[in-house]
N, C-alpha and C. Protein backbone atom coordinates (compact mmCIF):
# COMPACT_ATOMS: atom_id res chain seq x y z
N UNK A 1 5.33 -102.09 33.09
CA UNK A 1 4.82 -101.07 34.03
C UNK A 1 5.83 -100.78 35.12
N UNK A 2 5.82 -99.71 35.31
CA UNK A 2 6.99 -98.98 36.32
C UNK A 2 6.16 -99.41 38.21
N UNK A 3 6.67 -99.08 39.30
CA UNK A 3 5.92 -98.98 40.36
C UNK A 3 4.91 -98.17 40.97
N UNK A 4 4.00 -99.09 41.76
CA UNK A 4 2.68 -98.28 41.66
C UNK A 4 2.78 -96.66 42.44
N UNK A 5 2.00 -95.70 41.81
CA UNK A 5 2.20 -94.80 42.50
C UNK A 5 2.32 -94.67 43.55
N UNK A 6 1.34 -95.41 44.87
CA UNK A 6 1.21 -95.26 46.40
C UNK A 6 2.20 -96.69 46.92
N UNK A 7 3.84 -96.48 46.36
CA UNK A 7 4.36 -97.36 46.59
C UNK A 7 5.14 -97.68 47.95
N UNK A 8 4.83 -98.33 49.26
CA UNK A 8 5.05 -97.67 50.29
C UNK A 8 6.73 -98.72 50.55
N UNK A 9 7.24 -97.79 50.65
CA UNK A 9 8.49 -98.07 51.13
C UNK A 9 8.99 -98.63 52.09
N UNK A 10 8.05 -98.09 53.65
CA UNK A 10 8.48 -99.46 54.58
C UNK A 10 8.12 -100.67 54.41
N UNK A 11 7.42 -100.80 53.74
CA UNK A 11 6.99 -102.23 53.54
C UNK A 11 7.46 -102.86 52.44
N UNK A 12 8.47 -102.19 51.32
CA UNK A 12 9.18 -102.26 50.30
C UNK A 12 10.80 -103.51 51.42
N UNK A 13 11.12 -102.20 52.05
CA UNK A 13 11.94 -102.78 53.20
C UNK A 13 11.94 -103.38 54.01
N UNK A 14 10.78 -103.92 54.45
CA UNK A 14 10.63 -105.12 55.50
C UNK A 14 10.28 -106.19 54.47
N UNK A 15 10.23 -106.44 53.43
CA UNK A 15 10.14 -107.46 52.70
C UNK A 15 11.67 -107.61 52.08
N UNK A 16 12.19 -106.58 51.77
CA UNK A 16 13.45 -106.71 51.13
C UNK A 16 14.51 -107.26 52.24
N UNK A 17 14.34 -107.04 53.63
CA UNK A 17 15.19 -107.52 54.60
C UNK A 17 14.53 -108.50 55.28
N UNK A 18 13.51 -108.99 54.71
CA UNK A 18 12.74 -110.51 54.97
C UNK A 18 13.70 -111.28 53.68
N UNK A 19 13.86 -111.38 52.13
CA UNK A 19 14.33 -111.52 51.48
C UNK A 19 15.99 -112.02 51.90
N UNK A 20 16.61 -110.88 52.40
CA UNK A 20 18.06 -110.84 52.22
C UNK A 20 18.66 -111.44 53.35
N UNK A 21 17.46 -111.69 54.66
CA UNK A 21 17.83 -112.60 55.48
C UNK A 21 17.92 -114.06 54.94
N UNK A 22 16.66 -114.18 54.72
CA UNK A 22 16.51 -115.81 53.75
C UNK A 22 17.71 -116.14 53.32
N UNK A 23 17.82 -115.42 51.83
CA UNK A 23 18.55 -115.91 51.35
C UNK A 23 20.02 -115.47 51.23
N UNK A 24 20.36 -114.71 51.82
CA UNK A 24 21.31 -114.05 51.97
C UNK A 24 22.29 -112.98 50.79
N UNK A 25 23.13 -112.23 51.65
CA UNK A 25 23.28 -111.00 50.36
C UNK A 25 23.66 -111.78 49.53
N UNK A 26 24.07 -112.41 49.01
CA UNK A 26 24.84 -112.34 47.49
C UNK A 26 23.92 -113.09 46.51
N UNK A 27 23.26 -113.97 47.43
CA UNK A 27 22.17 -114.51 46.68
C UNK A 27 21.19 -113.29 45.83
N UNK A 28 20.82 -112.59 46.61
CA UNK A 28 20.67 -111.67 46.42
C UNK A 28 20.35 -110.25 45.56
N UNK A 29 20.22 -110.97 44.29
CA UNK A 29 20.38 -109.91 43.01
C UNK A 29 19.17 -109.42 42.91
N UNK A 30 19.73 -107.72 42.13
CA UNK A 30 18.44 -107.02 41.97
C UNK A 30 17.57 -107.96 41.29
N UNK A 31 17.74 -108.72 40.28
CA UNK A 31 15.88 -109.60 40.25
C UNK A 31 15.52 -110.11 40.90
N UNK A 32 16.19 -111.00 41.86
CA UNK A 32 15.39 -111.69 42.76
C UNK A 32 14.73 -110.36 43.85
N UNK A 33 14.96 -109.71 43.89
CA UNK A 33 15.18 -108.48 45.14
C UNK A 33 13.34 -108.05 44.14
N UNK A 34 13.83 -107.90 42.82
CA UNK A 34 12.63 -107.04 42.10
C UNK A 34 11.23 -108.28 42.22
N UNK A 35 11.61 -109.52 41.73
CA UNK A 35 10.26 -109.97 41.66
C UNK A 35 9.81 -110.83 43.18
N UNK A 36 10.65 -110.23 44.40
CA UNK A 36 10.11 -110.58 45.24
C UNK A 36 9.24 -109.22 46.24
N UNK A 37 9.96 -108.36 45.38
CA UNK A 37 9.22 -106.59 45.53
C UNK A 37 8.41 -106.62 44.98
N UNK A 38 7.59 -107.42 43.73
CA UNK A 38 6.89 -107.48 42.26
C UNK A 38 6.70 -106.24 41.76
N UNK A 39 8.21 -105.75 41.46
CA UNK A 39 8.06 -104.93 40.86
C UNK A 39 9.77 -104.58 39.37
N UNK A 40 9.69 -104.13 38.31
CA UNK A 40 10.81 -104.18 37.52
C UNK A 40 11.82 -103.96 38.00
N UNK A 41 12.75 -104.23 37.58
CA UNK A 41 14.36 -103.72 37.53
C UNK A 41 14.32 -102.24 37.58
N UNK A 42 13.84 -101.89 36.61
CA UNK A 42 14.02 -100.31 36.42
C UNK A 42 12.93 -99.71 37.68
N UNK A 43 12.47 -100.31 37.79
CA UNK A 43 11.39 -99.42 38.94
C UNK A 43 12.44 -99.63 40.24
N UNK A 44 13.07 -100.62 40.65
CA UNK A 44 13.96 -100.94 41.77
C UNK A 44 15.47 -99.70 41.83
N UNK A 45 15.77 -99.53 40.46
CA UNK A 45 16.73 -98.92 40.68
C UNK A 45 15.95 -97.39 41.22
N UNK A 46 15.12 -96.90 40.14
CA UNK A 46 14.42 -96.23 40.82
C UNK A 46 14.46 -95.78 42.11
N UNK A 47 13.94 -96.58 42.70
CA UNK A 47 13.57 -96.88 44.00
C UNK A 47 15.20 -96.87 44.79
N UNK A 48 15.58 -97.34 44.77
CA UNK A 48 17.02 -97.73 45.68
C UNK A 48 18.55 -97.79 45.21
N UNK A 49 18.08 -97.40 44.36
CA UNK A 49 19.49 -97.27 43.56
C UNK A 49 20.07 -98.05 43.09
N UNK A 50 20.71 -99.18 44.62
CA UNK A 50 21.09 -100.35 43.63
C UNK A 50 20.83 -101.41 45.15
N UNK A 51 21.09 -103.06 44.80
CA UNK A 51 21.37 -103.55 45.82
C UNK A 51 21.67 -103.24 47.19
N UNK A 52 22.84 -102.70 46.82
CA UNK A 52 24.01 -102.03 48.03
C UNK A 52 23.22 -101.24 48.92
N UNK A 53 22.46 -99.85 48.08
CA UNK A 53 22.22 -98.97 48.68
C UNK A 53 20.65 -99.51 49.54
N UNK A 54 19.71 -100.84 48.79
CA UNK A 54 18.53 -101.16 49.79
C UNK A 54 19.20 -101.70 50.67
N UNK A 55 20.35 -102.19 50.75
CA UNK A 55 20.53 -103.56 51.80
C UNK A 55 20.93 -101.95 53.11
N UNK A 56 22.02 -101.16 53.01
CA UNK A 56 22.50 -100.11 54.07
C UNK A 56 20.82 -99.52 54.18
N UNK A 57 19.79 -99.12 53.89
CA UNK A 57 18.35 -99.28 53.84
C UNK A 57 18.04 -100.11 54.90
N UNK A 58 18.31 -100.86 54.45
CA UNK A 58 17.60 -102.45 55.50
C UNK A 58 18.06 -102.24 56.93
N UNK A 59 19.39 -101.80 57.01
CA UNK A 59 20.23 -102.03 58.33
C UNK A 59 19.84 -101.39 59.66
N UNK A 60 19.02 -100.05 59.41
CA UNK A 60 18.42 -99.76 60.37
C UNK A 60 17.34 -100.80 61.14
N UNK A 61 16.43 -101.10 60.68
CA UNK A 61 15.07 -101.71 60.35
C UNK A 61 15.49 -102.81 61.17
N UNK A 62 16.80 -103.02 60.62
CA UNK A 62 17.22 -104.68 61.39
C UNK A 62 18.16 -104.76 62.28
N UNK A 63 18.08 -104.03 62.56
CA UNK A 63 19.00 -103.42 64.12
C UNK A 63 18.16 -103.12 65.05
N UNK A 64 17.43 -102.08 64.43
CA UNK A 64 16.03 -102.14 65.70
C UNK A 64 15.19 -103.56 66.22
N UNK A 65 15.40 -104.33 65.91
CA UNK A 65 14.65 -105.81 66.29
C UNK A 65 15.59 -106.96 66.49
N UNK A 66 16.90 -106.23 66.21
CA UNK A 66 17.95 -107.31 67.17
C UNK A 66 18.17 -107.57 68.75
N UNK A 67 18.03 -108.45 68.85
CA UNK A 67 18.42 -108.82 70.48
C UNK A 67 19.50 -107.85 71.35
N UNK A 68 20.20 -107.08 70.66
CA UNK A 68 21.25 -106.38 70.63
C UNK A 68 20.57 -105.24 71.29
N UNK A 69 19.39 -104.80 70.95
CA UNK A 69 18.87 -103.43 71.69
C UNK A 69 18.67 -103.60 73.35
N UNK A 70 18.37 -104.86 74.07
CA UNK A 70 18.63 -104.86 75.07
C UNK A 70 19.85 -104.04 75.55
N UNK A 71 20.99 -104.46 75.06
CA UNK A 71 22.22 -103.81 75.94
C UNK A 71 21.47 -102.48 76.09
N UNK A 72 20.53 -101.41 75.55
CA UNK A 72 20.57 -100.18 75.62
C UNK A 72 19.24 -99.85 76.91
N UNK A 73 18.91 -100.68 77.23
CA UNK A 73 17.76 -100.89 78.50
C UNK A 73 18.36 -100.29 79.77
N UNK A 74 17.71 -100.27 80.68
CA UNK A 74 18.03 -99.65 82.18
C UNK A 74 18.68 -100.79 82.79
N UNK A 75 19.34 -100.31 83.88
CA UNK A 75 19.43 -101.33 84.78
C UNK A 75 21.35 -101.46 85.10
N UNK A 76 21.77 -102.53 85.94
CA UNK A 76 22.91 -102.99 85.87
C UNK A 76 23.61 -103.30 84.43
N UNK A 77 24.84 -102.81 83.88
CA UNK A 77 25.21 -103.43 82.81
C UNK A 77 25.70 -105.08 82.80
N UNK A 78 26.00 -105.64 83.38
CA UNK A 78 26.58 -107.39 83.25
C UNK A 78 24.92 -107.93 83.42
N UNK A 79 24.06 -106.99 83.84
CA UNK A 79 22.80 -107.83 83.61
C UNK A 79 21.85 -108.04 82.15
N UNK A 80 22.22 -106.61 82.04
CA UNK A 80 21.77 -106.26 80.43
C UNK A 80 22.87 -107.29 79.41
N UNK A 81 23.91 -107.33 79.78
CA UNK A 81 24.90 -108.52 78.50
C UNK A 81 24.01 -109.81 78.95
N UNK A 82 24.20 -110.25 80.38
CA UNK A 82 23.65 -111.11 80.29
C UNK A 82 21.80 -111.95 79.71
N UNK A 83 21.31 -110.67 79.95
CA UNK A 83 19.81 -110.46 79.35
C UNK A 83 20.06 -111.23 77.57
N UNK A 84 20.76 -110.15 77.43
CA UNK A 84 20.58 -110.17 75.87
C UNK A 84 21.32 -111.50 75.21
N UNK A 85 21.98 -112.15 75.84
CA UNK A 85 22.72 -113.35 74.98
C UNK A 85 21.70 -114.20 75.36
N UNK A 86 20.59 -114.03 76.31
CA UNK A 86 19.74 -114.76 76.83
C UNK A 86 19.22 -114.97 75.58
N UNK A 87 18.66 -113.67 75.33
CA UNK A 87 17.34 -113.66 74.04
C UNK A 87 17.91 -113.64 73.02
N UNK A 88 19.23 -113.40 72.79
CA UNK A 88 20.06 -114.48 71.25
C UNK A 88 19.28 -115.85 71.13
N UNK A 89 19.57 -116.38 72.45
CA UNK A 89 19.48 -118.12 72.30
C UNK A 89 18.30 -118.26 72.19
N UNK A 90 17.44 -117.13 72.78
CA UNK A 90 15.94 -117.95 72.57
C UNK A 90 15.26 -117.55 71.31
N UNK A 91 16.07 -116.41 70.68
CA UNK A 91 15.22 -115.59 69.33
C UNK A 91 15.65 -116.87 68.27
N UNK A 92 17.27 -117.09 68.33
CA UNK A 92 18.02 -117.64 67.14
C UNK A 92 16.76 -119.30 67.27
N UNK A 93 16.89 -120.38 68.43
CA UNK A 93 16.15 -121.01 68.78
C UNK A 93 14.72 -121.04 68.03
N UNK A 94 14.43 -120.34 68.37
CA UNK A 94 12.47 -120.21 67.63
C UNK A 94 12.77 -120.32 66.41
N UNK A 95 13.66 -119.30 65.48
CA UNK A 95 13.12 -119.61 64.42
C UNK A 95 13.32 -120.98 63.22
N UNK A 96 12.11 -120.99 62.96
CA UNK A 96 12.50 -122.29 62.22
C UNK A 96 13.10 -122.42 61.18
N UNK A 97 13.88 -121.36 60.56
CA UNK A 97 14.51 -121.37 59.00
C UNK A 97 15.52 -121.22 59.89
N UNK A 98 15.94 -121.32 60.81
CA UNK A 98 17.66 -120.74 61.28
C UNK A 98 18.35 -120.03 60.33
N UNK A 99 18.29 -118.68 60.50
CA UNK A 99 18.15 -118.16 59.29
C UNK A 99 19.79 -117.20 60.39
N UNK A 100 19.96 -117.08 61.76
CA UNK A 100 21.24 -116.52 62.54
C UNK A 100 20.81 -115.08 62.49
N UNK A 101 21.57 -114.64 61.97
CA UNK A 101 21.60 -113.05 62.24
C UNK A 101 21.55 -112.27 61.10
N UNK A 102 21.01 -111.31 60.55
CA UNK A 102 21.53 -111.23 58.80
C UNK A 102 22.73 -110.22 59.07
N UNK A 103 23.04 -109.90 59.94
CA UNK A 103 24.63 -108.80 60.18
C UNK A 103 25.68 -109.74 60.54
N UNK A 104 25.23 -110.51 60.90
CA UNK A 104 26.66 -111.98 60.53
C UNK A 104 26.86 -112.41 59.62
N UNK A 105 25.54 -112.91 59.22
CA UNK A 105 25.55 -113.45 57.79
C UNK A 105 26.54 -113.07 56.71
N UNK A 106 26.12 -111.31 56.75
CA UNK A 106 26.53 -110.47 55.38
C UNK A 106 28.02 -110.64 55.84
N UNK A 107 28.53 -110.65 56.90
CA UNK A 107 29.73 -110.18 57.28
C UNK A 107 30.15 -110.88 56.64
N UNK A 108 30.43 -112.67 56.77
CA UNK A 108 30.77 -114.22 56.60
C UNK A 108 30.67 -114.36 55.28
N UNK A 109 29.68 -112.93 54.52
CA UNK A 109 29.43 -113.23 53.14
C UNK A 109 30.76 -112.47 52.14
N UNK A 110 30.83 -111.25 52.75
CA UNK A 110 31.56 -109.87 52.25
C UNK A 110 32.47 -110.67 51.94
N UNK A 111 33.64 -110.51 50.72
CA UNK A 111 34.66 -110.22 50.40
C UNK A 111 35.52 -109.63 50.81
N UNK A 112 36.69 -109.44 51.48
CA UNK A 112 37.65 -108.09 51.81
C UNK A 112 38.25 -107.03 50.77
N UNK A 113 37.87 -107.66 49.89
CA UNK A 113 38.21 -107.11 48.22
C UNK A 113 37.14 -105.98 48.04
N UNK A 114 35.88 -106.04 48.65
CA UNK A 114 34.75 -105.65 48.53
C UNK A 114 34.73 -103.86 49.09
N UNK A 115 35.41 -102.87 48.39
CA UNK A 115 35.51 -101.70 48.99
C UNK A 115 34.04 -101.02 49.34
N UNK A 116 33.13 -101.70 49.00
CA UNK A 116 31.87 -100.97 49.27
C UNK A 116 31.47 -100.97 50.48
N UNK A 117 30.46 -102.45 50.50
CA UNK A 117 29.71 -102.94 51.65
C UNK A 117 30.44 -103.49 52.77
N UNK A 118 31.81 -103.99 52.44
CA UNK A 118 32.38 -104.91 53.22
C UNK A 118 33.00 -103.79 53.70
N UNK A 119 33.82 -102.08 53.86
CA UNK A 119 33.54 -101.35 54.31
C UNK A 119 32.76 -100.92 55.25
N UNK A 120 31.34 -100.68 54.97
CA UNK A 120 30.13 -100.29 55.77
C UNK A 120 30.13 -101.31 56.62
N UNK A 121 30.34 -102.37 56.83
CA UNK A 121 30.37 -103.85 57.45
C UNK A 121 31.05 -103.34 58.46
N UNK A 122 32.49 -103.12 58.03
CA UNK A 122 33.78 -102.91 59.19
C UNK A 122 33.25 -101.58 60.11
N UNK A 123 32.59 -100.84 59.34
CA UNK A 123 32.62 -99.52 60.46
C UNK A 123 31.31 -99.85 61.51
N UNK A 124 30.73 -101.00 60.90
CA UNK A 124 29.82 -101.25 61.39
C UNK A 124 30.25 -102.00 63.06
N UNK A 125 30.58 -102.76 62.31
CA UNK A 125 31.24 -103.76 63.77
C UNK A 125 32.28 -103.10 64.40
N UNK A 126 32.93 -102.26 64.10
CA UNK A 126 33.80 -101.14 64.92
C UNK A 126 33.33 -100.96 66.12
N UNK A 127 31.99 -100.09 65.44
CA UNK A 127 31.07 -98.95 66.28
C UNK A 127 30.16 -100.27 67.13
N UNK A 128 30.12 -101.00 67.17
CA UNK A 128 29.38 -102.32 68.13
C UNK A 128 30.55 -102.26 68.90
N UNK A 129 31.50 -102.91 69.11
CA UNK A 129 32.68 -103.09 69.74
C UNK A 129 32.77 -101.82 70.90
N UNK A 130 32.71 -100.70 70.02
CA UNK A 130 32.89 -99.26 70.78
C UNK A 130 31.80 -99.36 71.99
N UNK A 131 30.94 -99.49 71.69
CA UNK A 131 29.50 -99.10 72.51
C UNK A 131 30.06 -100.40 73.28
N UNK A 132 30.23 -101.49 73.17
CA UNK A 132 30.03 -102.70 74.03
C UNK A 132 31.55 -102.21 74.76
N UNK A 133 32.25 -101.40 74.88
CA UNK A 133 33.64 -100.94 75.47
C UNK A 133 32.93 -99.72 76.45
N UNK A 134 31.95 -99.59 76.06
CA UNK A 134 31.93 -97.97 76.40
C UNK A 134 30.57 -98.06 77.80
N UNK A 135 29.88 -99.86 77.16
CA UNK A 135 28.65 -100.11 78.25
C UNK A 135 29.84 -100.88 79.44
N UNK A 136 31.09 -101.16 78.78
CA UNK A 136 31.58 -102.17 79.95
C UNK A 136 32.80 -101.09 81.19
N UNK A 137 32.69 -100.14 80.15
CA UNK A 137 33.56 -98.88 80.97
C UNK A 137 32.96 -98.46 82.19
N UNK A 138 31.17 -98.38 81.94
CA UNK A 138 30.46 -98.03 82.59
C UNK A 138 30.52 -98.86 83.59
N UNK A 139 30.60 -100.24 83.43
CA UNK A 139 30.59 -101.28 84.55
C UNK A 139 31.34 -101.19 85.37
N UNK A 140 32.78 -101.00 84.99
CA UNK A 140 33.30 -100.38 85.93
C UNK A 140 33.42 -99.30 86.92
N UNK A 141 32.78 -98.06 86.39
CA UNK A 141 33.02 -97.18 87.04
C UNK A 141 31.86 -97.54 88.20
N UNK A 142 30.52 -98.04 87.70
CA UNK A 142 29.50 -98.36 88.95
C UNK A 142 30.18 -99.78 89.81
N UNK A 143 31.47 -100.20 89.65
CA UNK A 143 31.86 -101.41 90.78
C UNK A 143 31.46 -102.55 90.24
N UNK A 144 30.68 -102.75 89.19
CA UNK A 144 30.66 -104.04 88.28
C UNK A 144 31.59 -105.00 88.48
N UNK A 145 32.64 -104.16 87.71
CA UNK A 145 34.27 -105.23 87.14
C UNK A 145 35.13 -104.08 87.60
N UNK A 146 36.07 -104.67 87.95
CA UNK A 146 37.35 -104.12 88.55
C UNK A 146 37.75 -102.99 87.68
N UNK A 147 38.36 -102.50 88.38
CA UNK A 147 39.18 -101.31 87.98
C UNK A 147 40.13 -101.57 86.51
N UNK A 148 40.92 -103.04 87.06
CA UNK A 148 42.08 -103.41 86.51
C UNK A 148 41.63 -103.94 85.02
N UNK A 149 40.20 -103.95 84.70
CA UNK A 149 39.60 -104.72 83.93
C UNK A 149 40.24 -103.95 82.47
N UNK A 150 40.67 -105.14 82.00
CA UNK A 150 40.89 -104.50 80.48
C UNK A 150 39.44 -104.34 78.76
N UNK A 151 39.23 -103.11 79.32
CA UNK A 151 37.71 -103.62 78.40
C UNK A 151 37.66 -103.29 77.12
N UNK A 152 38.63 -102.94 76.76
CA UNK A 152 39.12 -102.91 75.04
C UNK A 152 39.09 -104.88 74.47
N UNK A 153 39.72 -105.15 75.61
CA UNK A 153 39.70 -106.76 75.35
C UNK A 153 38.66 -107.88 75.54
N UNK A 154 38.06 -107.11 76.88
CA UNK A 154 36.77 -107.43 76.71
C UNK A 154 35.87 -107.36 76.09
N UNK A 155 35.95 -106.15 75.44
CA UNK A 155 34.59 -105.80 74.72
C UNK A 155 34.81 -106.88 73.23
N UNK A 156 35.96 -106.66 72.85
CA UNK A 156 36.58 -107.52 71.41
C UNK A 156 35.97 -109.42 71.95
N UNK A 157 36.39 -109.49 73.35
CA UNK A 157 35.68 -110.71 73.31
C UNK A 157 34.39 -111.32 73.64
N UNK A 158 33.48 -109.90 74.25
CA UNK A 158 32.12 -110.42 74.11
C UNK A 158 31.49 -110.50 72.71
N UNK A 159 31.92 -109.51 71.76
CA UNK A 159 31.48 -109.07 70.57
C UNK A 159 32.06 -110.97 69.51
N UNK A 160 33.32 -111.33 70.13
CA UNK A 160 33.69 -113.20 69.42
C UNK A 160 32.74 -113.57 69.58
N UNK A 161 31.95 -113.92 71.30
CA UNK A 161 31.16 -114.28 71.57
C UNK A 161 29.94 -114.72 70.68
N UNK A 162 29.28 -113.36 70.56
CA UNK A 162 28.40 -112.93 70.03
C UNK A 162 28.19 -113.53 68.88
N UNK A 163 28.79 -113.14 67.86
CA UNK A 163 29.77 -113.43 66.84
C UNK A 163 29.08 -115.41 66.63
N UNK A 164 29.86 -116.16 67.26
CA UNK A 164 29.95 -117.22 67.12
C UNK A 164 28.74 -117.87 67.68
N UNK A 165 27.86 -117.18 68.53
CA UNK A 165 26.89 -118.00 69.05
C UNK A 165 25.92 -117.32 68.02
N UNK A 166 25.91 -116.73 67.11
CA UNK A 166 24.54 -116.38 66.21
C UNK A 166 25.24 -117.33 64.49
N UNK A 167 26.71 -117.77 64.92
CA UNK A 167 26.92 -118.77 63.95
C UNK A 167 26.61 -119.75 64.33
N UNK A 168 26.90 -120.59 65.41
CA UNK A 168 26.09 -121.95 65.80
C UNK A 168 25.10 -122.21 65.91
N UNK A 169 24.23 -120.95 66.09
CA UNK A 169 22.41 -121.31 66.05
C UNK A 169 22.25 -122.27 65.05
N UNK A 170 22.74 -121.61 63.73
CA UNK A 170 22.12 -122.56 62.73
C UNK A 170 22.43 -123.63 62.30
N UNK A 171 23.04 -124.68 63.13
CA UNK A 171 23.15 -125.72 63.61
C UNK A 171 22.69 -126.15 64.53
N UNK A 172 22.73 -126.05 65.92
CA UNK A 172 22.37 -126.13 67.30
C UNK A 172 21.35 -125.85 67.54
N UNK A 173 20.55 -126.48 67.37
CA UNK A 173 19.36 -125.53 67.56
C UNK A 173 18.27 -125.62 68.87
N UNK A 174 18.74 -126.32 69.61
CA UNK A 174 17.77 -126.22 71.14
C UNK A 174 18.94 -124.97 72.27
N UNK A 175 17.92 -124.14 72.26
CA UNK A 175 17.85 -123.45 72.62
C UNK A 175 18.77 -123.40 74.29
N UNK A 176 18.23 -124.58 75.30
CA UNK A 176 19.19 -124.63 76.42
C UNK A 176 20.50 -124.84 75.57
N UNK A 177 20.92 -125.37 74.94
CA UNK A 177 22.20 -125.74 74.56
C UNK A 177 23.04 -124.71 74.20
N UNK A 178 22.12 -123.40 73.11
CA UNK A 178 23.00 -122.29 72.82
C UNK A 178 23.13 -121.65 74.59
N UNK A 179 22.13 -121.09 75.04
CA UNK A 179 22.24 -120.98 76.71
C UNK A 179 23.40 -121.50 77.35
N UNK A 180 23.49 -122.80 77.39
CA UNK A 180 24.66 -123.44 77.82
C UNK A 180 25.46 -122.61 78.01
N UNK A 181 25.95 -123.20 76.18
CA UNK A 181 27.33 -121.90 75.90
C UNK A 181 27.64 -120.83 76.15
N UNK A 182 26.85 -120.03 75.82
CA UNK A 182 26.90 -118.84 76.18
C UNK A 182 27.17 -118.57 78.07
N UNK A 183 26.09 -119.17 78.77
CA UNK A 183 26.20 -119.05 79.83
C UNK A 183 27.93 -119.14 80.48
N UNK A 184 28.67 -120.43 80.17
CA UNK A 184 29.54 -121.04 80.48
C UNK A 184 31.02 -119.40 80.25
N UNK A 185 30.78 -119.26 78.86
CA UNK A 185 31.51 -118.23 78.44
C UNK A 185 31.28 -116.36 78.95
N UNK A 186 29.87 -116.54 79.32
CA UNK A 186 30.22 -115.14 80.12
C UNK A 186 30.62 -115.57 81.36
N UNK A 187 30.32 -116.62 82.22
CA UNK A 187 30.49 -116.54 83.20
C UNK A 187 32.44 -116.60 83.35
N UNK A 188 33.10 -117.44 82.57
CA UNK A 188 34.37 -117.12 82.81
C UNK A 188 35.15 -115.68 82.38
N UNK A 189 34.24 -115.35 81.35
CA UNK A 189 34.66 -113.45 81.46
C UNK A 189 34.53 -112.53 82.38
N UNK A 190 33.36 -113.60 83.25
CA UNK A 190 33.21 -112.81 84.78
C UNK A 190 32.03 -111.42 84.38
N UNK A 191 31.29 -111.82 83.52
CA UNK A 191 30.42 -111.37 83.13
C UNK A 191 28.82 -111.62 82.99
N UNK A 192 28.45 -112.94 83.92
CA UNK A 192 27.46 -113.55 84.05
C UNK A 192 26.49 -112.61 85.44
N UNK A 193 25.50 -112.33 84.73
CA UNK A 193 24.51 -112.05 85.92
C UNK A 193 23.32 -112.02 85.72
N UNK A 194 22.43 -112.81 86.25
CA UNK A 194 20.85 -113.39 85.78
C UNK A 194 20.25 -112.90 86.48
N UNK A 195 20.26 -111.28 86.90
CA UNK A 195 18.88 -110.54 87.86
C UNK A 195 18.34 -110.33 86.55
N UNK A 196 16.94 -110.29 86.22
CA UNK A 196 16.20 -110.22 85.21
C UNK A 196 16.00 -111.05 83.77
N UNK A 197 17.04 -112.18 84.06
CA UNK A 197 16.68 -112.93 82.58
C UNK A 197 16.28 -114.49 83.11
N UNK A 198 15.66 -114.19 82.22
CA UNK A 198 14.05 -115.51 82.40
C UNK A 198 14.97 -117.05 82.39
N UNK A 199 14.54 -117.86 83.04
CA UNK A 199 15.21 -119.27 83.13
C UNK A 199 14.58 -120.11 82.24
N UNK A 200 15.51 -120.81 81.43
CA UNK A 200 14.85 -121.79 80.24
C UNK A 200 14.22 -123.40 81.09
């Protein structure tokens, strides 16, 4: 049997990027993808074409519920970085599969050989970098960070940051401890500021 007629798709995709977090992309194959959809191979391609094309599918879905949407909130920018690495440590923390980030994950997973996804990957993390250059530009111009501030370099090193503290979650897992770190490391970027983020 093919898929049911009233086959609803967001919920096709919040299971498929419940899935691909778990277990991650490569694990990943259209059967496991199909009988955790319960639905055929052929109904999946159907549906999504292939792997590749549900997972760039997924990426919206899972961007909107990253800790990452803070940076786009009101307010001071070094408060908003600082906000949000807050709720890294406390999101990565809670969960109990330490399951990190699935846009790290895939990254750590990709191949460079990989002209497809590992592509979409790079333009991906580009365009993060950009925006985190472009929220820290802003900082400057409101008197944040100096003039002299180099935020091409900055931005490349909040984004390491980032980066590495949604890799140590899944190890580390009390929550003050990722805090710690993090704390320790914006504050020598000169990027630490706790008006609005909650104390552990």
């Amino acid at each position: 049997m093919g898929r049911p007629a009233k086959f609803d798709r967001s919920e096709a995709l919040q299971e498929a990027m419940e899935a691909i977090w778990e277990e991650g992309l490569e694990r990943s194959s259209v059967k496991r993808l199909s009988e955790r959809l319960g639905m055929t191979r052929s109904s999946f391609y159907n549906a999504f074409g292939s792997r590749d094309e549900l997972f760039r599918e997924v990426l919206p879905a899972y961007r909107a519920i990253s800790p990452d949407a803070l940076l786009n909130a009101e307010g001071p920018v070094l408060a908003r970085i600082t906000a949000m690495f807050r709720e890294v440590c406390r999101v990565r923390a809670a969960d109990p599969d330490a399951k990190g980030c699935m846009i790290v994950n895939a990254l750590c997973e990709l191949p460079a050989a990989d002209q497809g996804l590992s592509q979409d990957m790079t333009i991906l993390f580009d365009k993060s970098v950009r925006d985190i250059e472009a929220l820290l530009a802003q900082a400057v111009r409101d008197g944040e960070l100096s003039q002299y501030t180099d935020v091409r370099g900055l931005a490349l090193a909040v984004k390491n940051l980032l980066l590495g503290l949604n890799v140590m979650s899944k190890t580390v897992r009390e929550e003050s401890e990722l805090w710690l770190a993090a704390k320790i490391s914006l504050s020598a970027l000169g990027l630490y500021d706790d008006r609005g983020v909650a104390k552990a």
